[in-house]
C-alpha atoms as a PDB file:
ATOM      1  CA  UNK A   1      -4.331 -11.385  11.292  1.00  0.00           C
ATOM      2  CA  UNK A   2      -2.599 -10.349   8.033  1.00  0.00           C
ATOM      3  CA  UNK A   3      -4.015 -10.667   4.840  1.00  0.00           C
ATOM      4  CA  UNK A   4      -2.579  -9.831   1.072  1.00  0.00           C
ATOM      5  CA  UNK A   5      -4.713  -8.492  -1.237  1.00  0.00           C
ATOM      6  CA  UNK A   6      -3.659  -8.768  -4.981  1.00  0.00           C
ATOM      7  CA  UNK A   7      -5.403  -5.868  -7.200  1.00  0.00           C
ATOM      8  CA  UNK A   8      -5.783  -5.587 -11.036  1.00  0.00           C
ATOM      9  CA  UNK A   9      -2.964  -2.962 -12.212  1.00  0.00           C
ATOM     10  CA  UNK A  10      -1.252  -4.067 -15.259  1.00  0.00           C
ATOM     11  CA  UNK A  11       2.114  -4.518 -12.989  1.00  0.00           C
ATOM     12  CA  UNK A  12       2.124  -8.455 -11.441  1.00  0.00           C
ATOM     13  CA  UNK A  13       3.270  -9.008  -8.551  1.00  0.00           C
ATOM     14  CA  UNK A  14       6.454 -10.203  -6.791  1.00  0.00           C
ATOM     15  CA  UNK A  15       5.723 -13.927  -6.003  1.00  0.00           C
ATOM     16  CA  UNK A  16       8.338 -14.332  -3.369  1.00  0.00           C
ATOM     17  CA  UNK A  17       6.862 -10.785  -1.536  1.00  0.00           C
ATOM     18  CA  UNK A  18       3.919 -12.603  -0.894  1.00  0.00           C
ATOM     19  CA  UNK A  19       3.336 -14.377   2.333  1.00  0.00           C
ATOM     20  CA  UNK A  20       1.259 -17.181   1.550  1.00  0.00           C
ATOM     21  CA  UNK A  21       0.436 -18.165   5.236  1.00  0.00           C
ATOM     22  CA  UNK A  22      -1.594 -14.815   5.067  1.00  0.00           C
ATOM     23  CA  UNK A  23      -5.629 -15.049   3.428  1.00  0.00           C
ATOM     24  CA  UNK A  24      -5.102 -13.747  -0.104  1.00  0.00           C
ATOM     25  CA  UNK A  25      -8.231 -11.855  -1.449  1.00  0.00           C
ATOM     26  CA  UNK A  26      -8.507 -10.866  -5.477  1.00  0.00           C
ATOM     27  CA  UNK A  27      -9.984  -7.935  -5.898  1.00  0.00           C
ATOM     28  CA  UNK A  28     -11.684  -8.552  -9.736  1.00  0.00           C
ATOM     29  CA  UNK A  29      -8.403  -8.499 -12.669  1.00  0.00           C
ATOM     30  CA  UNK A  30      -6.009  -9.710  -9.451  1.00  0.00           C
ATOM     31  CA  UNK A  31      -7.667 -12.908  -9.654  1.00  0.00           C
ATOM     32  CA  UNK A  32      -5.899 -13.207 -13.261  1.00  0.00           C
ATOM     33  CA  UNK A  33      -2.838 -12.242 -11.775  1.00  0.00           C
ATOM     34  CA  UNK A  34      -2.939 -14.944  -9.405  1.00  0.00           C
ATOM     35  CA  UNK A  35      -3.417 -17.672 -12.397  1.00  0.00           C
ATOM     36  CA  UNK A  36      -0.240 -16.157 -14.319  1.00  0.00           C
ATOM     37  CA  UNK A  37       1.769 -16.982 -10.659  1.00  0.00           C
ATOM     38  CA  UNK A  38      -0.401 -20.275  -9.948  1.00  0.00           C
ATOM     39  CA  UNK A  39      -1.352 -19.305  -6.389  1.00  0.00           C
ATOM     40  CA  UNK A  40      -5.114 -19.572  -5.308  1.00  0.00           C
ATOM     41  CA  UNK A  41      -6.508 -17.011  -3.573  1.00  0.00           C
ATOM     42  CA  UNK A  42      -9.162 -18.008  -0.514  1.00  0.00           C
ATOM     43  CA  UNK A  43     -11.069 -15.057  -2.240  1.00  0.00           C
ATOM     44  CA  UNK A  44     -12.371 -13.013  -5.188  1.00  0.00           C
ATOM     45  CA  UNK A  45     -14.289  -9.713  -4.906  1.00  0.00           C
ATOM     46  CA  UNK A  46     -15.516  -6.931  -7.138  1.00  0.00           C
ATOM     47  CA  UNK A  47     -18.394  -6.529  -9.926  1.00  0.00           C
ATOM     48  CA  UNK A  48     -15.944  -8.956 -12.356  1.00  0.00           C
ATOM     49  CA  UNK A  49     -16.255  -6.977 -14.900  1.00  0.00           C
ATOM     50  CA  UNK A  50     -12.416  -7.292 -16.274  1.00  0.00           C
ATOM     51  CA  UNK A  51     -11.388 -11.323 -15.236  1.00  0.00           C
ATOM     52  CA  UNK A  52     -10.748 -13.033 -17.625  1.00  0.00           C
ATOM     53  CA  UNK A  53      -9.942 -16.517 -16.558  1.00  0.00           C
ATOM     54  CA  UNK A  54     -13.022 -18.632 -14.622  1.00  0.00           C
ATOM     55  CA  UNK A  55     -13.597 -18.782 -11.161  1.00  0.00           C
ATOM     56  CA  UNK A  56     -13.598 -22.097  -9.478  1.00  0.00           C
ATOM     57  CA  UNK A  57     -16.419 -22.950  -6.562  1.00  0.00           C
ATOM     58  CA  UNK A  58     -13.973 -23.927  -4.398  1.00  0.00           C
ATOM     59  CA  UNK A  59     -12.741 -20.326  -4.187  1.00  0.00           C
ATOM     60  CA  UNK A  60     -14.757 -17.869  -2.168  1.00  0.00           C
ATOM     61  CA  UNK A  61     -16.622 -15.418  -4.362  1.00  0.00           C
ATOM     62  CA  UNK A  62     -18.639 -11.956  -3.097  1.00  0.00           C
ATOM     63  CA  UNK A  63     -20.178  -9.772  -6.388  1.00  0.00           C
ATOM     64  CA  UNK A  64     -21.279  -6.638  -6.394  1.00  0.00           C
ATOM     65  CA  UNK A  65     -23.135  -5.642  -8.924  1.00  0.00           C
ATOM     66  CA  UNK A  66     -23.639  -1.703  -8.696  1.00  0.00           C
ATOM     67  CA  UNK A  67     -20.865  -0.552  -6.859  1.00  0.00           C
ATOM     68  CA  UNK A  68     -19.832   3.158  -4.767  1.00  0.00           C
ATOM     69  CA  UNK A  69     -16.750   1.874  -4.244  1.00  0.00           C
ATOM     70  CA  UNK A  70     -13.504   0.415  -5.874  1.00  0.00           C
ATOM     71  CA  UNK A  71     -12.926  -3.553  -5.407  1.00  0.00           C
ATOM     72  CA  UNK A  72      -9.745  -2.878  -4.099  1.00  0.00           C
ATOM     73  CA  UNK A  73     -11.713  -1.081  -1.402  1.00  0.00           C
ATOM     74  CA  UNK A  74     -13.978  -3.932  -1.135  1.00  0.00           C
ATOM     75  CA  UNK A  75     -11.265  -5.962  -0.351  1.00  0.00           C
ATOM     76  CA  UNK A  76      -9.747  -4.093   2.068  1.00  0.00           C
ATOM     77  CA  UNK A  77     -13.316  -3.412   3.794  1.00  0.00           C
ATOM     78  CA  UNK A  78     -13.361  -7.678   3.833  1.00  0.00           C
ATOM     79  CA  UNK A  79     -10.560  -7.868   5.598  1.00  0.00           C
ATOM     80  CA  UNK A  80     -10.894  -5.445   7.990  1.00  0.00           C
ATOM     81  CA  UNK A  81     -14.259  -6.698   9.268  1.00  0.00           C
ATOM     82  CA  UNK A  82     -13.117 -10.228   9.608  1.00  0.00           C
ATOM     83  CA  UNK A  83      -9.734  -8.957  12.120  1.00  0.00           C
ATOM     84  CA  UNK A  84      -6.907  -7.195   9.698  1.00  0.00           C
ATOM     85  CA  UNK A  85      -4.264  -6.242  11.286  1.00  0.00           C
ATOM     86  CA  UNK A  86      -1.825  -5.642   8.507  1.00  0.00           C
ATOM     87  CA  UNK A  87      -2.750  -5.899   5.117  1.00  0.00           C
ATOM     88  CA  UNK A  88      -0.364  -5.562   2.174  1.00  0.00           C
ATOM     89  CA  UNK A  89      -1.713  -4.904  -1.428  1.00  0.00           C
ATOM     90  CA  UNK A  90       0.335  -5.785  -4.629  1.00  0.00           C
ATOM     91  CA  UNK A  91      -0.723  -4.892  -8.354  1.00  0.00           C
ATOM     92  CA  UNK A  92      -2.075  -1.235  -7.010  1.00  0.00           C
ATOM     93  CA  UNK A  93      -0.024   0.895  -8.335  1.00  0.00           C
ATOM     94  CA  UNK A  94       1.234   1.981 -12.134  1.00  0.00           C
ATOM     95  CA  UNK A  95      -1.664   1.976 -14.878  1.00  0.00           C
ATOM     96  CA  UNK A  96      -4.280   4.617 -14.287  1.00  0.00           C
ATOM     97  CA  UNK A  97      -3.466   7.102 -11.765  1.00  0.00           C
ATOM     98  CA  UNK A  98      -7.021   7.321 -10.401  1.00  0.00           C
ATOM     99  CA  UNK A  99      -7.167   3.809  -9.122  1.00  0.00           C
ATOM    100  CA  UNK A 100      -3.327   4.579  -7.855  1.00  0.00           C
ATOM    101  CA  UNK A 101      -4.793   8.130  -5.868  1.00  0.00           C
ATOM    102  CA  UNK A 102      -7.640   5.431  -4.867  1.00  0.00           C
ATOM    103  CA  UNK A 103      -5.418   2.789  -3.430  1.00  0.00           C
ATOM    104  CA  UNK A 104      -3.456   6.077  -1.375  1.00  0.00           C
ATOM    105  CA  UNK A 105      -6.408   6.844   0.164  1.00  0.00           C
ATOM    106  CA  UNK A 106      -7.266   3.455   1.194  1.00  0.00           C
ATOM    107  CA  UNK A 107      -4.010   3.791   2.836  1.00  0.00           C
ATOM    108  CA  UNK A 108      -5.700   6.341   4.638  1.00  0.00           C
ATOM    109  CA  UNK A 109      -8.891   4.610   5.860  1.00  0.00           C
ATOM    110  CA  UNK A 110      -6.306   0.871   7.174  1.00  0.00           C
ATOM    111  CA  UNK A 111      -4.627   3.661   9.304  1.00  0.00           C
ATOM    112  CA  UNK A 112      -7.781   4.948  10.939  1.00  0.00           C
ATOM    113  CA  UNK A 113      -8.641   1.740  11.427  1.00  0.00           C
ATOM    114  CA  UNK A 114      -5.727   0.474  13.211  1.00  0.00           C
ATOM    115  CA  UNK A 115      -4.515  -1.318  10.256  1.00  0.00           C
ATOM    116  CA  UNK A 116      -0.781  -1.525   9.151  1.00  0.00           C
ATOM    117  CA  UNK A 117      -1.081  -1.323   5.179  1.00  0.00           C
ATOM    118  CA  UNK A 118       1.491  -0.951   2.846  1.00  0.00           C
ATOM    119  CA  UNK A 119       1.334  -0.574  -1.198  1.00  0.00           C
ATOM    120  CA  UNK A 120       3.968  -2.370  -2.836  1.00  0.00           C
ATOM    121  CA  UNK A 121       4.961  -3.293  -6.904  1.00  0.00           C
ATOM    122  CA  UNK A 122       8.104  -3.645  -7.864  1.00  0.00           C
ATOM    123  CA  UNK A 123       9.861  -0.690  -7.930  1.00  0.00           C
ATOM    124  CA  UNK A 124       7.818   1.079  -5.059  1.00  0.00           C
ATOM    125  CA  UNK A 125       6.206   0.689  -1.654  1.00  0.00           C
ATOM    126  CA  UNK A 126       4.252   3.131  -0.130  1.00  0.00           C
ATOM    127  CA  UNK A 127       2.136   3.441   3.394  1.00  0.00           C
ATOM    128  CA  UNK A 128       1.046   6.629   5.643  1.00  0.00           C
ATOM    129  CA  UNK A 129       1.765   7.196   9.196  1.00  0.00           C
ATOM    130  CA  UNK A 130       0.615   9.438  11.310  1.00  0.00           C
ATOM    131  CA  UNK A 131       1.087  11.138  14.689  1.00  0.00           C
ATOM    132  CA  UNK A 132       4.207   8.498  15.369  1.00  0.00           C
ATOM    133  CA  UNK A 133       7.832   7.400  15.102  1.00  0.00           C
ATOM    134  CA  UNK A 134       8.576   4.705  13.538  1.00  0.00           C
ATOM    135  CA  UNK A 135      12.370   2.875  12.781  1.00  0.00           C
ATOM    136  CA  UNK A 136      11.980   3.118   8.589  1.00  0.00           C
ATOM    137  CA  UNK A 137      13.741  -0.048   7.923  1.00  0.00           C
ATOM    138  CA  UNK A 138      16.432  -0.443   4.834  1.00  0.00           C
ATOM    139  CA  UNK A 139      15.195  -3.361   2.726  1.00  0.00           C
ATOM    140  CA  UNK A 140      17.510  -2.235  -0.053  1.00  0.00           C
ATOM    141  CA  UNK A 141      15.342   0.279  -1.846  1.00  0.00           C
ATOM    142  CA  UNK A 142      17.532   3.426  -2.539  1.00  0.00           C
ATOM    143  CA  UNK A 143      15.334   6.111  -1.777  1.00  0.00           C
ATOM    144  CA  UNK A 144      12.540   7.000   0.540  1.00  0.00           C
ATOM    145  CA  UNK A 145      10.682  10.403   0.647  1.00  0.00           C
ATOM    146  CA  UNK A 146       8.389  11.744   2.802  1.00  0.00           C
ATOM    147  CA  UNK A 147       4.572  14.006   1.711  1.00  0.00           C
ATOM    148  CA  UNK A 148       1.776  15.321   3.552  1.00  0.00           C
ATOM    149  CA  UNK A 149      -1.195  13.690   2.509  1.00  0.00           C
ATOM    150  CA  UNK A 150      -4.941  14.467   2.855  1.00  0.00           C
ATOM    151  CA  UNK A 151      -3.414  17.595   5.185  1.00  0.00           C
ATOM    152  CA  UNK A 152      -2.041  20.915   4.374  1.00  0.00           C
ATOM    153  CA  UNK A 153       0.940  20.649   6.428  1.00  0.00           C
ATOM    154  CA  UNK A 154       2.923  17.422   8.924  1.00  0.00           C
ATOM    155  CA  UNK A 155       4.216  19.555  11.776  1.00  0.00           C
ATOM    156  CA  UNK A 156       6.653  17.702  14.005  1.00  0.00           C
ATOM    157  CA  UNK A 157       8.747  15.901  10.988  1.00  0.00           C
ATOM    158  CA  UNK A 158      12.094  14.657  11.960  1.00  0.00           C
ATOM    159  CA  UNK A 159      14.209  12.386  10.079  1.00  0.00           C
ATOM    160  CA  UNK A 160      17.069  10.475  11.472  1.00  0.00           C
ATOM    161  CA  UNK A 161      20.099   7.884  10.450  1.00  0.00           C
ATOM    162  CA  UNK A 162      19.747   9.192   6.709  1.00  0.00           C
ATOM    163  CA  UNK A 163      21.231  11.209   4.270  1.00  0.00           C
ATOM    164  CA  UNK A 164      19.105  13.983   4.597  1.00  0.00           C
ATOM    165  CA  UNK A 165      17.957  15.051   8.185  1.00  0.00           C
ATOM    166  CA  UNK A 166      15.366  17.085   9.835  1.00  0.00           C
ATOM    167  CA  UNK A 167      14.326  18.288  13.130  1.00  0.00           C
ATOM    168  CA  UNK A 168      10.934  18.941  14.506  1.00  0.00           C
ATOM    169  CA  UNK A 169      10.309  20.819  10.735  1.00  0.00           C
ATOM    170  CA  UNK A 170       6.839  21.248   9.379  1.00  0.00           C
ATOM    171  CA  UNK A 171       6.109  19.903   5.786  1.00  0.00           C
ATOM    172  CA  UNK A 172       3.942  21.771   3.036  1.00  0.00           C
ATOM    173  CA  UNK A 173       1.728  19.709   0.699  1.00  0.00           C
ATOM    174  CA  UNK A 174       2.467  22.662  -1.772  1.00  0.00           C
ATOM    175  CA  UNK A 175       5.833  22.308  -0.830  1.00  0.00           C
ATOM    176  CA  UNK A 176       7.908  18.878  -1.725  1.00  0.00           C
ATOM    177  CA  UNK A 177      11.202  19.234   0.020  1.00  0.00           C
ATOM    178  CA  UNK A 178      11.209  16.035   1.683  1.00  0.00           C
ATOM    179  CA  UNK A 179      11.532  14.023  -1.566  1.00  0.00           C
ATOM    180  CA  UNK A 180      14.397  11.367  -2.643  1.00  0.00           C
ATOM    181  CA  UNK A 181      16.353  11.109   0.831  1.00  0.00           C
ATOM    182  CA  UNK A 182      18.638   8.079   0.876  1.00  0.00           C
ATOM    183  CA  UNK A 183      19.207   5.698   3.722  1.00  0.00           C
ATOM    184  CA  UNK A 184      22.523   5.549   5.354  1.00  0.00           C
ATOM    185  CA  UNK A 185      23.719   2.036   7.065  1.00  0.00           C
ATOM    186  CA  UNK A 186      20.984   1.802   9.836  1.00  0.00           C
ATOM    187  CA  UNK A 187      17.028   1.819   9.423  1.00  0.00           C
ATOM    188  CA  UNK A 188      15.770   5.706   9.502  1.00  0.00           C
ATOM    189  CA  UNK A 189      13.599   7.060  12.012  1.00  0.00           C
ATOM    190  CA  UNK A 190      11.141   8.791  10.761  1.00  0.00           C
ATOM    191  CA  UNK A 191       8.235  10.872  13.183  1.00  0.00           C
ATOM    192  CA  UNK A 192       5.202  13.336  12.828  1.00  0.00           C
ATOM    193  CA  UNK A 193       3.920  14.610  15.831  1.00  0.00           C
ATOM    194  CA  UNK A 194       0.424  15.944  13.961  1.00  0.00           C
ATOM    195  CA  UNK A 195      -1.001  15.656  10.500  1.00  0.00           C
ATOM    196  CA  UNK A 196      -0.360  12.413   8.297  1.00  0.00           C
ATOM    197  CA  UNK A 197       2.633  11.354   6.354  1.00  0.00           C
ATOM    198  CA  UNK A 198       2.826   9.336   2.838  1.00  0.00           C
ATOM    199  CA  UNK A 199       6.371   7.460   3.016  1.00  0.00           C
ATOM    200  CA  UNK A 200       7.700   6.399  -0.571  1.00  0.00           C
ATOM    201  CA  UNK A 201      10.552   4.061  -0.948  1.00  0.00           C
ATOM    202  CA  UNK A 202      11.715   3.451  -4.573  1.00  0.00           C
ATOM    203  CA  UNK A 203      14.564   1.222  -6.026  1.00  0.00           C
ATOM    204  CA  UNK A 204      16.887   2.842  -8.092  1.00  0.00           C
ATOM    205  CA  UNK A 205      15.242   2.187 -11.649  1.00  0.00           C
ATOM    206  CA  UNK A 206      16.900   5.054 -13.869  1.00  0.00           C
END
């Protein structure tokens, strides 16, 4: 089942990237994003503390309070008890970077969870594999670059069909040499073989 969950960065989001046959859950601010594009979502979750525009009753609506954890996370969490399979989470990035670092790692915990999840605003898109090949497809974003995350190294990296290849190489966190690769005419392939992998693709915004 996918779902789209719209969060509360400053950054709206791109109406036509979002599939509206999916269950769209707000997480707090995101629910004043979806006014601005006049979609309802099927839900709204997080303490509240920064919406601005009134909740309807016909619109499902969990509050928390006290809160450990981010609504984005809460969000996520929903959707993952109730059958995710892919989940793809707009207005997450830009604004402060700790909620950005926050959204990465949630990232982390879709993965674990057998849960394809993917960042996206309008200039980036960002998602972790791990331990897998995958065909990195070329959706016209100029750039894609490739980081260890939440490991000291990604042994196993190759990159094929791009600008910039690799083969069987093992990737630093201290060390960014995998950064700003460019697609060629096919998708990429991109693998790890151990450790995790953040893939970045940007547009070409300078």
């Amino acid at each position: 089942m996918k779902y789209t969950i719209i969060g509360g960065a400053p950054e709206l989001p791109d109406i036509e990237k979002i599939d509206k046959s999916s269950v769209i859950i707000c997480a707090d601010k995101g629910y004043d994003h979806c006014v601005s594009l006049n979609l309802k979502p099927h839900l709204v979750v997080g303490d509240l503390d920064s919406v601005a525009n009134k909740i309807p009753s016909d619109i499902g609506l969990i509050v928390k309070d006290e809160q450990e954890n981010t609504d984005t996370y809460l969000a996520v969490h929903y959707a993952k008890t109730h059958g995710a399979t892919k989940i793809d989470i707009f207005s997450c990035m830009g604004g402060r970077f700790d909620h950005t670092m926050g959204n990465v790692s949630i990232l982390l915990f879709c993965i674990r969870n057998n849960i394809k999840a993917r960042l996206i605003s309008k200039d980036n898109e960002a998602f972790i594999i791990s331990n897998q090949e995958i065909s990195l497809k070329n959706t016209g974003r100029k750039y894609f670059s490739l980081f260890p995350i939440f490991c000291d190294t990604a042994s196993g990296v190759s990159i094929k069909n791009a600008k910039y290849l690799l083969d069987n190489v093992v990737l630093s966190a201290d060390h960014p040499i995998a950064v700003s690769n460019e697609f060629e005419e096919n998708d990429a392939i991109i693998s790890v073989k151990s450790g995790n992998l953040l893939i970045v693709l940007s547009s070409d915004i300078f």
